[in-house]
N, C-alpha and C. Protein backbone atom coordinates (compact mmCIF):
# COMPACT_ATOMS: atom_id res chain seq x y z
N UNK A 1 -89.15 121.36 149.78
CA UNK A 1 -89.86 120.81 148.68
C UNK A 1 -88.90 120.14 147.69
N UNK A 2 -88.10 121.27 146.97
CA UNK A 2 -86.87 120.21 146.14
C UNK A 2 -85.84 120.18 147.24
N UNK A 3 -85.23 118.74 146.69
CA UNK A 3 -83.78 117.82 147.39
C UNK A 3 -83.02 118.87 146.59
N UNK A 4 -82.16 120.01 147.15
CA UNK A 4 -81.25 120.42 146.50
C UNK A 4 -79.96 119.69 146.02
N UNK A 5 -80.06 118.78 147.22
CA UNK A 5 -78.36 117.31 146.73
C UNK A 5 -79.12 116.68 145.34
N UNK A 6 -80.20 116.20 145.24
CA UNK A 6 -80.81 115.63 144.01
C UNK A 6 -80.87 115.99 142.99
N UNK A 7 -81.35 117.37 143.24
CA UNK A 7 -81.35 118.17 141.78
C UNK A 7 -79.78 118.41 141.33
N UNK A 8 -79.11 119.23 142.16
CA UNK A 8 -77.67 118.84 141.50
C UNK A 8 -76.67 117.41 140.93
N UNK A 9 -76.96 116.25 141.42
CA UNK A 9 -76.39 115.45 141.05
C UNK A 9 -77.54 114.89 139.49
N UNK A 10 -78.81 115.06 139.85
CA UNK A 10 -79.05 114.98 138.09
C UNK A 10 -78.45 116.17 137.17
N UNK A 11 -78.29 117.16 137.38
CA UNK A 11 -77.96 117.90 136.75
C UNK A 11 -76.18 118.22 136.37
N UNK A 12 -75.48 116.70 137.25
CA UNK A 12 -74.07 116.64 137.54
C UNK A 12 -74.33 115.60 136.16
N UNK A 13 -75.24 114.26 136.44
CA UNK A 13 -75.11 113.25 135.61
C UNK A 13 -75.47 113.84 133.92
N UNK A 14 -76.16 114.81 133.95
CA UNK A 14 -76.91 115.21 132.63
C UNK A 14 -75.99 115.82 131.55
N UNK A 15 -75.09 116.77 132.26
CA UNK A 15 -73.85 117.06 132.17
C UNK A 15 -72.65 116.70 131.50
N UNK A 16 -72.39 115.01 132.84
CA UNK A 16 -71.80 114.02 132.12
C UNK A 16 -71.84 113.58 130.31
N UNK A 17 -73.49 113.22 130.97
CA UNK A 17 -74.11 112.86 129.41
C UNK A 17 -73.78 113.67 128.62
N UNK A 18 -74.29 114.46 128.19
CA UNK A 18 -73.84 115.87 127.53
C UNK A 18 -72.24 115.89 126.71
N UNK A 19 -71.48 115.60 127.82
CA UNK A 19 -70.37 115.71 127.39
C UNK A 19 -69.82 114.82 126.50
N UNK A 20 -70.41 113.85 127.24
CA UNK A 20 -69.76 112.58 126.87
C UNK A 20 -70.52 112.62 125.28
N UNK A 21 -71.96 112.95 124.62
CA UNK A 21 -72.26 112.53 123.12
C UNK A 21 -71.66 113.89 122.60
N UNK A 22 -71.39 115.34 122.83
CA UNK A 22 -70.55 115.96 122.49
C UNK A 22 -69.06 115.71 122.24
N UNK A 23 -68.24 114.69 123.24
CA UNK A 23 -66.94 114.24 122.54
C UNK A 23 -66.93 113.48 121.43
N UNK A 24 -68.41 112.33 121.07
CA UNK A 24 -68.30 111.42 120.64
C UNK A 24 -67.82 111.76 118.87
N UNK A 25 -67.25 111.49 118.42
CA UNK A 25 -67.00 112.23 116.79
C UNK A 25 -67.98 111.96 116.41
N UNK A 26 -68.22 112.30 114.79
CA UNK A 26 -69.02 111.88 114.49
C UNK A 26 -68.96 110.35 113.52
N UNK A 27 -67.87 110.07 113.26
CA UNK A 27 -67.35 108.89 112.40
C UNK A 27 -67.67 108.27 113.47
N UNK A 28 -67.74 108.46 114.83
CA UNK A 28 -67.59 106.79 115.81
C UNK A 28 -69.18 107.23 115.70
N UNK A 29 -70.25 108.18 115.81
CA UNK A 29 -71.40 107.88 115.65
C UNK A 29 -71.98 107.27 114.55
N UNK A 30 -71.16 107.61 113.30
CA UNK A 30 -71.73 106.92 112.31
C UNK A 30 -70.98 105.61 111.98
N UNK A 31 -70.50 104.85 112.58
CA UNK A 31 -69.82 103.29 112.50
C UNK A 31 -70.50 103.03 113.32
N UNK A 32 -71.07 103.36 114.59
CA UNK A 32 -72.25 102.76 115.31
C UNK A 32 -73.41 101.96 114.50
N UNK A 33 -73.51 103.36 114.06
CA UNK A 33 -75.31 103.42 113.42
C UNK A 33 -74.94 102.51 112.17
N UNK A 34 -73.72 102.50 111.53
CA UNK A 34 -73.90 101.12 110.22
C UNK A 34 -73.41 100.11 110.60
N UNK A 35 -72.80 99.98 112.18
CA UNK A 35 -72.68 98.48 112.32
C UNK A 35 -74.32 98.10 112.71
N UNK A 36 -75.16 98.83 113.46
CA UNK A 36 -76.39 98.94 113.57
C UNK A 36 -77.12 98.57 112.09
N UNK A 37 -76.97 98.96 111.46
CA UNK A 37 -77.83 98.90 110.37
C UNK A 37 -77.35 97.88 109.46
N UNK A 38 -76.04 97.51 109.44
CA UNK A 38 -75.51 95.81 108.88
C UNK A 38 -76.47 94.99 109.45
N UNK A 39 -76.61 94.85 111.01
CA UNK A 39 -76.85 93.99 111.63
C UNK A 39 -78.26 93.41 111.18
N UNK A 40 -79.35 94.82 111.43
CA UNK A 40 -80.65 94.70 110.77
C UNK A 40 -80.77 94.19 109.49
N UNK A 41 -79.48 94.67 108.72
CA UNK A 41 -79.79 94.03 106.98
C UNK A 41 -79.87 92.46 107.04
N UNK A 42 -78.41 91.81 107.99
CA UNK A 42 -78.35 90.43 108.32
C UNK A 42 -79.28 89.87 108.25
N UNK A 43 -80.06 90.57 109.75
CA UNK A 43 -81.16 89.83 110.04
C UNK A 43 -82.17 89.70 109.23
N UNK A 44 -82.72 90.81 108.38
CA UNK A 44 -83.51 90.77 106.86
C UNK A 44 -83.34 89.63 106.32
N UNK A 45 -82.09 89.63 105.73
CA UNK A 45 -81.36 88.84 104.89
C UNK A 45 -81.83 87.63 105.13
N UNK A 46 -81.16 86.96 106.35
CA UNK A 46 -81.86 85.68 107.06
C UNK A 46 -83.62 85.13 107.13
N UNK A 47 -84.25 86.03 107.40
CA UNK A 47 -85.70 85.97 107.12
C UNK A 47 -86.21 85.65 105.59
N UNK A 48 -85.82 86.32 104.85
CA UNK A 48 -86.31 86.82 103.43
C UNK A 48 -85.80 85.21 103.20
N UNK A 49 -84.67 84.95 103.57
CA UNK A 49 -84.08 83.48 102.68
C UNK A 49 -84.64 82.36 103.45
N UNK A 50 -85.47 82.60 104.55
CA UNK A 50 -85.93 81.39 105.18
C UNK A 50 -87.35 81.33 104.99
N UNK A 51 -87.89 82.59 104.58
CA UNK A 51 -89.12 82.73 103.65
C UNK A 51 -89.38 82.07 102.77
N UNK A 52 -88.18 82.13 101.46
CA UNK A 52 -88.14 81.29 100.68
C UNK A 52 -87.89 80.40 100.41
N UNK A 53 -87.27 79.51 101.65
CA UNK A 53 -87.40 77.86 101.74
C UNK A 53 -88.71 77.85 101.78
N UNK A 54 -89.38 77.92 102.67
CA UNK A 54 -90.74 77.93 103.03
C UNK A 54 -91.83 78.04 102.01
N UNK A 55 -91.75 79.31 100.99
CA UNK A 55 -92.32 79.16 99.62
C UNK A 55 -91.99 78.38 98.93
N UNK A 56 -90.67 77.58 98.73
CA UNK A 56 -90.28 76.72 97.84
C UNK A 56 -91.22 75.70 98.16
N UNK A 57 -90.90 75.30 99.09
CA UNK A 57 -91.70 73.87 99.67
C UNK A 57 -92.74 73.76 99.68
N UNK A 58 -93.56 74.78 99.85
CA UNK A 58 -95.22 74.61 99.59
C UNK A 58 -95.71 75.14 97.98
N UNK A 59 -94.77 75.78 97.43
CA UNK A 59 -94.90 75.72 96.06
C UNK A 59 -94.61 74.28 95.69
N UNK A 60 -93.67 73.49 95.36
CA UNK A 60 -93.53 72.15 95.39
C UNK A 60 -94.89 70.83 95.62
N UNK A 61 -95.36 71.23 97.13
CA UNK A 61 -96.70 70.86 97.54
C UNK A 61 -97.72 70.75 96.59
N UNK A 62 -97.88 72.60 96.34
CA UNK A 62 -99.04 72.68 95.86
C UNK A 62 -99.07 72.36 94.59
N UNK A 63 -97.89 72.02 93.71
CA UNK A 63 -97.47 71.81 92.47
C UNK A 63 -97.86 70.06 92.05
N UNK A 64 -97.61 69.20 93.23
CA UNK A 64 -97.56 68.30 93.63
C UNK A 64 -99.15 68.12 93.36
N UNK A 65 -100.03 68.51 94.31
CA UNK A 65 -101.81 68.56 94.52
C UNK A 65 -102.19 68.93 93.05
N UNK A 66 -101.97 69.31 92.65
CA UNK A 66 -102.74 69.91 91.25
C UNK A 66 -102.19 68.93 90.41
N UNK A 67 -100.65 68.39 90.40
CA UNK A 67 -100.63 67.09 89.25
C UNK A 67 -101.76 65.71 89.80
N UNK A 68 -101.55 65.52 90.90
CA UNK A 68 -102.08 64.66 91.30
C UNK A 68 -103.88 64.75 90.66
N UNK A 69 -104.13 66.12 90.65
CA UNK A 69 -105.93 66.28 90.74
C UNK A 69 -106.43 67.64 90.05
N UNK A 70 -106.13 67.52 88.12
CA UNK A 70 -105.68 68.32 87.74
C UNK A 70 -107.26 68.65 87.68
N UNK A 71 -108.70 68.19 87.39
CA UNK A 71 -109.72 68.58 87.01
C UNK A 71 -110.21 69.53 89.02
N UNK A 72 -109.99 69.32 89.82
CA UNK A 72 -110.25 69.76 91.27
C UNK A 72 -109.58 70.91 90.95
N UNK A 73 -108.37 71.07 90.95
CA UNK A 73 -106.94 71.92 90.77
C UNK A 73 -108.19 73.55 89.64
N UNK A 74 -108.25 72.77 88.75
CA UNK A 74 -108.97 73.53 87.62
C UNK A 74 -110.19 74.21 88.01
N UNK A 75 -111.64 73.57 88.68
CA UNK A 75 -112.74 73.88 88.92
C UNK A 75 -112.61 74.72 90.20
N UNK A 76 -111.84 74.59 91.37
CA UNK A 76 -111.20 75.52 92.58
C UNK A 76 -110.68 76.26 91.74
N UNK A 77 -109.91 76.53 91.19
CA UNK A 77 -109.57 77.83 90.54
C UNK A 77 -110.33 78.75 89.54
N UNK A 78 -111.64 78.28 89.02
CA UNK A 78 -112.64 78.53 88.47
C UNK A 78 -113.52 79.70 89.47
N UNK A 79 -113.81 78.61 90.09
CA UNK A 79 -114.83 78.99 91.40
C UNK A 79 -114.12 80.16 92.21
N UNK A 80 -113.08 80.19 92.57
CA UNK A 80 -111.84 81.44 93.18
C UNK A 80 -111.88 82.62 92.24
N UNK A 81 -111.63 82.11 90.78
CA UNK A 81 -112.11 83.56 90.26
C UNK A 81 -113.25 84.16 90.19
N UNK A 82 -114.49 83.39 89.87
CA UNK A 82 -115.55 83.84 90.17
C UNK A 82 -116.17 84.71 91.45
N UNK A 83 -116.09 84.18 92.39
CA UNK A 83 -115.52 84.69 93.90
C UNK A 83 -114.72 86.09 93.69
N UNK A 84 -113.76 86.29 92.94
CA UNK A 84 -113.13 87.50 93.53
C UNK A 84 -113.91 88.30 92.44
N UNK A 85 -114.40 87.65 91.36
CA UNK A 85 -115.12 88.74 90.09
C UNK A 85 -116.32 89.56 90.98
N UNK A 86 -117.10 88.83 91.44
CA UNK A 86 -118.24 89.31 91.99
C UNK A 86 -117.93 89.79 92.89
N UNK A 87 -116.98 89.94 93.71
CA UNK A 87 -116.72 90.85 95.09
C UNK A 87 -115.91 91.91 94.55
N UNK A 88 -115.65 92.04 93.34
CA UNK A 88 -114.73 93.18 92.55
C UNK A 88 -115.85 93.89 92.19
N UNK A 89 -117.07 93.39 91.47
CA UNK A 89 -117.87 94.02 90.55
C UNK A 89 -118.56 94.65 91.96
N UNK A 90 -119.05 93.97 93.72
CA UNK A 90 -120.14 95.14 94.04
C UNK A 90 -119.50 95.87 94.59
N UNK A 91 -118.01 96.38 94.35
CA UNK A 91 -117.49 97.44 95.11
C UNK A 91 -117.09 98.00 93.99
C-alpha cells in the first residue's frame, strides 16, 4: 500500500527543508522580507504617482468644461445634489 522508498525520500527532502529554514539566521530572513517589502512600497509608489497624473489631467479637463459652460457646470451640480439629498433622506 505505502512506497516505503517514497515515503522516505519525502521525509529525506522535508528534512532538508527543515534544515535548511532552521540555518537560515534570522537577519538574512529579515533582509529578505524588507527587500520584499521595499519592492511592494516601489511599486505603490509608482501607481499612487501615475494615479495622479491621471487626476491631474482630468481635473484640468473638467476644469476646462465648466469654464467653457459655467451655467450647465452649475445646474448638473444642482441636480447631483438634489439626487444624493433624496437618496440620503429615504435611507
Amino acid at each position: 500500500m505505502f512506497d516505503q522508498g517514497t515515503l522516505r525520500d519525502e521525509l529525506q527532502s522535508l528534512k532538508v527543508d527543515l534544515a535548511s529554514m532552521l540555518g537560515s539566521s534570522r537577519e538574512d530572513i529579515l533582509g529578505r522580507s524588507k527587500s520584499r517589502a521595499d519592492a511592494v512600497a516601489e511599486q505603490i509608489k509608482a501607481a499612487v504617482s501615475d494615479l495622479g497624473e491621471v487626476l491631474a489631467q482630468e481635473e484640468d479637463q473638467i476644469a476646462k468644461l465648466v469654464a467653457d459652460r459655467p451655467i450647465a457646470a452649475l445646474a448638473s451640480a444642482f441636480a447631483l445634489g438634489l439626487v444624493i439629498g433624496l437618496a440620503l433622506r429615504r435611507h
